[in-house]
C-alpha atoms as a PDB file:
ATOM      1  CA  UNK A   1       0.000   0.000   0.000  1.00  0.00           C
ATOM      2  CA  UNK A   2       2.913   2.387   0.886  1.00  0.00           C
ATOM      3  CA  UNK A   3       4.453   1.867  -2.527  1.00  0.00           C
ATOM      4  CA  UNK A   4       1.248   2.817  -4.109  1.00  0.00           C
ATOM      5  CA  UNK A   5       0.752   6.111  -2.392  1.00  0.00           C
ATOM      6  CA  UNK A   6       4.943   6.758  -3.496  1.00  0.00           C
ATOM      7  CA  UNK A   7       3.881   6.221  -7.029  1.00  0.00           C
ATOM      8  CA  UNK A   8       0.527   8.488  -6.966  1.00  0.00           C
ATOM      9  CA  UNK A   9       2.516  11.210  -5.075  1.00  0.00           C
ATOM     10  CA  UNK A  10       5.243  11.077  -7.389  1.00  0.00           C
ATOM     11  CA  UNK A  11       2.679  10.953 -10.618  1.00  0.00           C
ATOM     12  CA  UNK A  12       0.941  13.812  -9.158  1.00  0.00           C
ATOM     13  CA  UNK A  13       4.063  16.111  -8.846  1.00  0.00           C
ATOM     14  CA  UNK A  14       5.174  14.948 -12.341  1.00  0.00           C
ATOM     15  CA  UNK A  15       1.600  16.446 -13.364  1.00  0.00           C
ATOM     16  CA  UNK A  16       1.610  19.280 -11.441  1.00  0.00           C
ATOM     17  CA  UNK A  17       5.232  20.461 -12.918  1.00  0.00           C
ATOM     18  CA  UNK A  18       4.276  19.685 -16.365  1.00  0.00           C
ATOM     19  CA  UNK A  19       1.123  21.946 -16.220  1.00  0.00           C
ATOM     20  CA  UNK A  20       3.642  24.639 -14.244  1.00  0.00           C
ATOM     21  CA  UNK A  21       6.107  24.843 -17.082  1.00  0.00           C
ATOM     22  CA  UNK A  22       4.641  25.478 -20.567  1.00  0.00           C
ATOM     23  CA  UNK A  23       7.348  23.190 -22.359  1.00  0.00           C
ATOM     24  CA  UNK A  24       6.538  20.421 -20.336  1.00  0.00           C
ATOM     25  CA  UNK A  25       2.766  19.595 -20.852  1.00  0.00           C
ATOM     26  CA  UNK A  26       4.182  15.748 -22.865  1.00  0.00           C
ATOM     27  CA  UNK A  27       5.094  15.650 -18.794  1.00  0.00           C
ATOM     28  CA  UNK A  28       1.638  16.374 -17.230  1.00  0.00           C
ATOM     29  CA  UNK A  29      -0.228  14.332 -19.632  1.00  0.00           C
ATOM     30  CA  UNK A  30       2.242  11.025 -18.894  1.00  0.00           C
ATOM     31  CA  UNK A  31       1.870  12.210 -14.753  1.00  0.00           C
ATOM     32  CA  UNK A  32      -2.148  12.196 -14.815  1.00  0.00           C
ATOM     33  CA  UNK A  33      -1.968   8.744 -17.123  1.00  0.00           C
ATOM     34  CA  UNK A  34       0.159   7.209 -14.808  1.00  0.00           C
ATOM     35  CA  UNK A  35      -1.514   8.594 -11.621  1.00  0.00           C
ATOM     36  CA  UNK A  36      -4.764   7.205 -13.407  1.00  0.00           C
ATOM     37  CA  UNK A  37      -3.959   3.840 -14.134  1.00  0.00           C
ATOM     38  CA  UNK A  38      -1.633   3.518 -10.355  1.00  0.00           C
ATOM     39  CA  UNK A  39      -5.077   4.524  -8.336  1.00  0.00           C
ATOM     40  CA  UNK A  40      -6.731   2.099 -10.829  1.00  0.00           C
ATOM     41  CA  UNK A  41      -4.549  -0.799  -9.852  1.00  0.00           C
ATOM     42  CA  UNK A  42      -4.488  -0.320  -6.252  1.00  0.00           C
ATOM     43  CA  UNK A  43      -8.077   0.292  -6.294  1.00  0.00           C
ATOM     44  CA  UNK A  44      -8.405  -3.342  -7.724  1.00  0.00           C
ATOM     45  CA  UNK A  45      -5.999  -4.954  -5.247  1.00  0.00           C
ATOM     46  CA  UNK A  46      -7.791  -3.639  -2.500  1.00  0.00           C
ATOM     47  CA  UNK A  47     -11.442  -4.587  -3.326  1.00  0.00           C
ATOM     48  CA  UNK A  48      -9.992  -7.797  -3.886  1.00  0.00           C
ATOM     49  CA  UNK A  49      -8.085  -8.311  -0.840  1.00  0.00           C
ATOM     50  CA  UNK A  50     -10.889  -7.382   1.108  1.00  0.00           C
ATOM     51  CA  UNK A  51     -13.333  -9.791  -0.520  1.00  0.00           C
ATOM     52  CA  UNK A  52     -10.949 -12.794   0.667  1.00  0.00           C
END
């Protein structure tokens, strides 16, 4: 679970500087994409640790 939260925080910065510097927007769009899809996953493997 800790690992997860590293990688959303880390995603979320990468998005967060992308938007910040006008150059950089290739850099927000793979941050939010990642930070998507590492929420998705996480998501999953808790529901379905719980269910167990």
């Amino acid at each position: 679970m800790g690992l997860i939260v590293g990688l959303l925080i880390i995603w979320l910065i990468l998005a967060v500087l992308g938007f910040a510097v006008k150059g950089l927007f290739w850099l927000a769009i793979i941050g939010l994409v990642l930070f998507v899809a590492t929420g998705a996953i996480g998501w999953i493997r808790r529901r379905g640790s719980i269910k167990s």
